[in-house]
Protein backbone atom coordinates (compact mmCIF):
# COMPACT_ATOMS: atom_id res chain seq x y z
CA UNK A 1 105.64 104.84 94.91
CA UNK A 2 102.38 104.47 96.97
CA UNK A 3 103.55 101.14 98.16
CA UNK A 4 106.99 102.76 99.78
CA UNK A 5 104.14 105.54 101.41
CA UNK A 6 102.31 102.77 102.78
CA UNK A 7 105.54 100.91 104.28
CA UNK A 8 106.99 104.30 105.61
CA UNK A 9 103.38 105.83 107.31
CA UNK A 10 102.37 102.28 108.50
CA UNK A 11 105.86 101.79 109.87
CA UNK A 12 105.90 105.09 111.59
CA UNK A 13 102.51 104.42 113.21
CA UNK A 14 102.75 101.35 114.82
CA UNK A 15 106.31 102.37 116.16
CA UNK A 16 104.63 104.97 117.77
CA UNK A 17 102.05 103.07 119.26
CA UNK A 18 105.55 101.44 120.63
CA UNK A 19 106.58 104.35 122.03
CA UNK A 20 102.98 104.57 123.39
CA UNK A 21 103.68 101.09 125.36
CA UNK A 22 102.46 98.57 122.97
CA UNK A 23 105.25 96.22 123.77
CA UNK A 24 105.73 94.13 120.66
CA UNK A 25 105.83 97.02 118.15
CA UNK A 26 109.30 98.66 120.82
CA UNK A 27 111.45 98.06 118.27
CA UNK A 28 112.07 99.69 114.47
CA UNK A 29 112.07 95.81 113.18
CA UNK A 30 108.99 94.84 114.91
CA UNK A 31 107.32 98.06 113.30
CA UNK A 32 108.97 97.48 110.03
CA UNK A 33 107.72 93.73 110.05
CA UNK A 34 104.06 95.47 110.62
CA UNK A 35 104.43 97.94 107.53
CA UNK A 36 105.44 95.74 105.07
CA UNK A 37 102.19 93.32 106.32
CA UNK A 38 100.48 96.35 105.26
CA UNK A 39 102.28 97.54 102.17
CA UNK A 40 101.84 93.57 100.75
CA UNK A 41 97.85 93.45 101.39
CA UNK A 42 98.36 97.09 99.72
CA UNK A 43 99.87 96.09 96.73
CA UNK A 44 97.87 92.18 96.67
CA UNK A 45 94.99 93.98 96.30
CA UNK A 46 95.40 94.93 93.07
CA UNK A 47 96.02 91.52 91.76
CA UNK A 48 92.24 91.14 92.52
CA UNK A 49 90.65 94.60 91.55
CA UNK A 50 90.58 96.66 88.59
CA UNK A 51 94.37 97.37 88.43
CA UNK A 52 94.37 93.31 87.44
CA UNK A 53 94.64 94.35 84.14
CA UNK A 54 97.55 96.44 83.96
CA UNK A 55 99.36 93.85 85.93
CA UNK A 56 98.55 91.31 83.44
CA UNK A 57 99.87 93.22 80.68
CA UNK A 58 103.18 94.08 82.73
CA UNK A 59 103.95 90.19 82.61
CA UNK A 60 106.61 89.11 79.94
CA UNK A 61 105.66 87.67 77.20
CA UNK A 62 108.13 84.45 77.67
CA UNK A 63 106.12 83.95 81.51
CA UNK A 64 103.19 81.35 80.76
CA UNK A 65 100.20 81.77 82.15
CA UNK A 66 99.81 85.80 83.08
CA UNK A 67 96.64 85.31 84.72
CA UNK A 68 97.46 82.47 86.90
CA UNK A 69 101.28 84.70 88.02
CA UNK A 70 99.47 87.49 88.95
CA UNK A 71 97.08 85.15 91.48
CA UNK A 72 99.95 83.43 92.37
CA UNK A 73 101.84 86.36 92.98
CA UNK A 74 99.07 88.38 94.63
CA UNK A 75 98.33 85.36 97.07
CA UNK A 76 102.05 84.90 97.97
CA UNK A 77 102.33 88.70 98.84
CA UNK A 78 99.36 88.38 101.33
CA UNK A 79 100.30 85.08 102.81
CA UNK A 80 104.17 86.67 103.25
CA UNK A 81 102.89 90.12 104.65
CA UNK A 82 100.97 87.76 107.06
CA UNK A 83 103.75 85.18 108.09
CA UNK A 84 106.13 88.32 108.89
CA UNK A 85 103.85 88.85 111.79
CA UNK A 86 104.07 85.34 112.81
CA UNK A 87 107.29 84.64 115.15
CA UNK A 88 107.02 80.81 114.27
CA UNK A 89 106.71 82.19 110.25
CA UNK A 90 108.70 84.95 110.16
CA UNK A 91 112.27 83.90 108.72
CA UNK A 92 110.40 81.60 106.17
CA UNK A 93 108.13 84.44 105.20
CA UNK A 94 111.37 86.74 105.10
CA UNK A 95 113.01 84.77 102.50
CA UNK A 96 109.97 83.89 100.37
CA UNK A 97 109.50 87.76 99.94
CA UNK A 98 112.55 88.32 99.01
CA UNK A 99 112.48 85.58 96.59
CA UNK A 100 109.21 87.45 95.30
CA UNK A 101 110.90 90.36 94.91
CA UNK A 102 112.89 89.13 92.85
CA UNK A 103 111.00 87.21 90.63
CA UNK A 104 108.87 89.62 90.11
CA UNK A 105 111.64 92.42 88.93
CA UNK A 106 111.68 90.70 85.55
CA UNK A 107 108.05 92.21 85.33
CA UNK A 108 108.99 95.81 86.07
CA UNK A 109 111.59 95.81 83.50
CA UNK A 110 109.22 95.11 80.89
CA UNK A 111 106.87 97.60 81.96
CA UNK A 112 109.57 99.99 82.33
CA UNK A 113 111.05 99.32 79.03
CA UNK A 114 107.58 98.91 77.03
CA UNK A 115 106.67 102.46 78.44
CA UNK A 116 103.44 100.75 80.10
CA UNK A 117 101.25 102.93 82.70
CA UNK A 118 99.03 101.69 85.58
CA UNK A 119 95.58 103.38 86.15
CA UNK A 120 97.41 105.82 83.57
CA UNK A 121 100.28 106.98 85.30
CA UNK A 122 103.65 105.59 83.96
CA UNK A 123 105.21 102.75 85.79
CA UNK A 124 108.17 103.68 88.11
CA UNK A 125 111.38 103.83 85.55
CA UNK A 126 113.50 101.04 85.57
CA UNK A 127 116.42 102.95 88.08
CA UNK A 128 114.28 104.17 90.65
CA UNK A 129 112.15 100.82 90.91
CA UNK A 130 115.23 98.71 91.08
CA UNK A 131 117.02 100.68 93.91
CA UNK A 132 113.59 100.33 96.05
CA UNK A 133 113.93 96.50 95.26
CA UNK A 134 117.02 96.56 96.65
CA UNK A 135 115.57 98.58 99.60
CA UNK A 136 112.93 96.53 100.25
CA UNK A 137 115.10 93.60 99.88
CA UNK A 138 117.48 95.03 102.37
CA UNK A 139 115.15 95.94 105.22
CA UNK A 140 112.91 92.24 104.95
CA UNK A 141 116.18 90.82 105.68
CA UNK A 142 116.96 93.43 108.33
CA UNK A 143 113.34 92.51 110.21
CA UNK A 144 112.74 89.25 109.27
CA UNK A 145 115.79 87.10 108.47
CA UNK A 146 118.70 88.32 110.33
CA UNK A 147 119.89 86.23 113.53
CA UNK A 148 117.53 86.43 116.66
CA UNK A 149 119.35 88.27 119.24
CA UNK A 150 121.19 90.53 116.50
CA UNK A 151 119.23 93.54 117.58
CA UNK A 152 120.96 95.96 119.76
CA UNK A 153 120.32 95.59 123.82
CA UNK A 154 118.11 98.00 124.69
CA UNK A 155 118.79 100.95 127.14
CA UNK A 156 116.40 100.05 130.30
CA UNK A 157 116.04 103.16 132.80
CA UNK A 158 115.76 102.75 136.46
CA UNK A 159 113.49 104.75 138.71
CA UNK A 160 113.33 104.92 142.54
CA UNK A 161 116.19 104.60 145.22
CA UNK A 162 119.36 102.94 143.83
CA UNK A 163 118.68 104.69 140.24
CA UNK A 164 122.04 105.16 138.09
CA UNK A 165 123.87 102.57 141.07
CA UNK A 166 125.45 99.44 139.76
CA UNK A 167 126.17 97.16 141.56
C-alpha cells in the first residue's frame, strides 16, 4: 500500500502547488499525471535494489526469464511515469501503463496465493490488490487517455469594474 501513499501525498502536493499558481499542475488530472510519475519511479526502484529479490520470486513459474521481466518491467514503469508528463507522450504512456498493469496482475496472484512476503511483510491479498488495479487503471485513463477537451471548463473570476456583467 506504500505505492497508493505515494500516488495520494504526491498528488495532493503538486495540486497544491496549483492552487499556489503553478499553472500546469490547476487541474486534479494534471496533478494526478504528476503522482503516478512518482508512485512508478517509487515502485521501479525496487526492480533495481534489494527488494529485486522478492520480486523475482513473485514471478510465475510458467513466465520465462524472471530476471529479465522484472528489468523489463521496472524500466517500462519509469519510462511510463515519465511519458505521462510528456503532452506529446502522454496517451501512449497512458495505455502502455495500463497494459502493465495488467500484465503484471498475473504476478500478484501468485504472490497472493503462494502466501509470499516482501521485505517480510505479506503481499497485499489478492481482493484488496485487485480493486487498486482497477483503481489505478481507472484514474491513468481518467488523466492520461481520455479525450483532450473532456475536462470540465473551468470557473474564471473577474475582478475590477464590469465584474459579474455579461455581456
Amino acid at each position: 500500500m506504500v505505492p497508493l501513499l505515494v500516488l495520494v501525498t504526491v498528488t495532493l502536493a503538486t495540486r497544491l502547488a496549483g492552487v499556489a499558481g503553478v499553472a500546469p499542475l490547476r487541474s486534479w488530472a494534471g496533478a494526478t499525471r504528476v503522482g503516478f510519475a512518482a508512485m512508478f519511479c517509487f515502485t521501479a526502484a525496487a526492480h533495481f535494489n534489494s527488494m529485486r529479490s522478492d520480486l523475482l520470486r513473485m514471478v510465475p513459474p510458467w513466465v520465462p526469464n524472471p530476471e529479465l521481466m522484472v528489468s523489463f518491467t521496472g524500466l517500462c514503469e519509469i519510462f511510463g511515469g515519465i511519458g505521462l508528463l510528456v503532452p506529446a507522450t502522454r496517451r501512449v504512456a497512458a495505455a502502455a501503463l495500463i497494459a502493465l498493469l495488467l500484465a503484471v496482475l498475473p504476478a500478484n496472484v501468485h504472490a497472493a496465493f503462494t502466501g509470499m512476503t516482501l521485505r517480510g511483510a505479506a503481499v497485499t491479498p489478492l481482493v484488496p490488490r485487485i480493486l487498486l488495479q482497477i483503481v489505478f487503471i481507472v484514474l491513468i485513463w481518467w488523466c492520461g487517455l481520455r479525450a483532450p477537451g473532456s475536462e470540465p471548463p473551468r470557473m474564471h473570476t473577474r475582478t475590477g469594474a464590469g465584474a459579474g456583467i455579461r455581456a
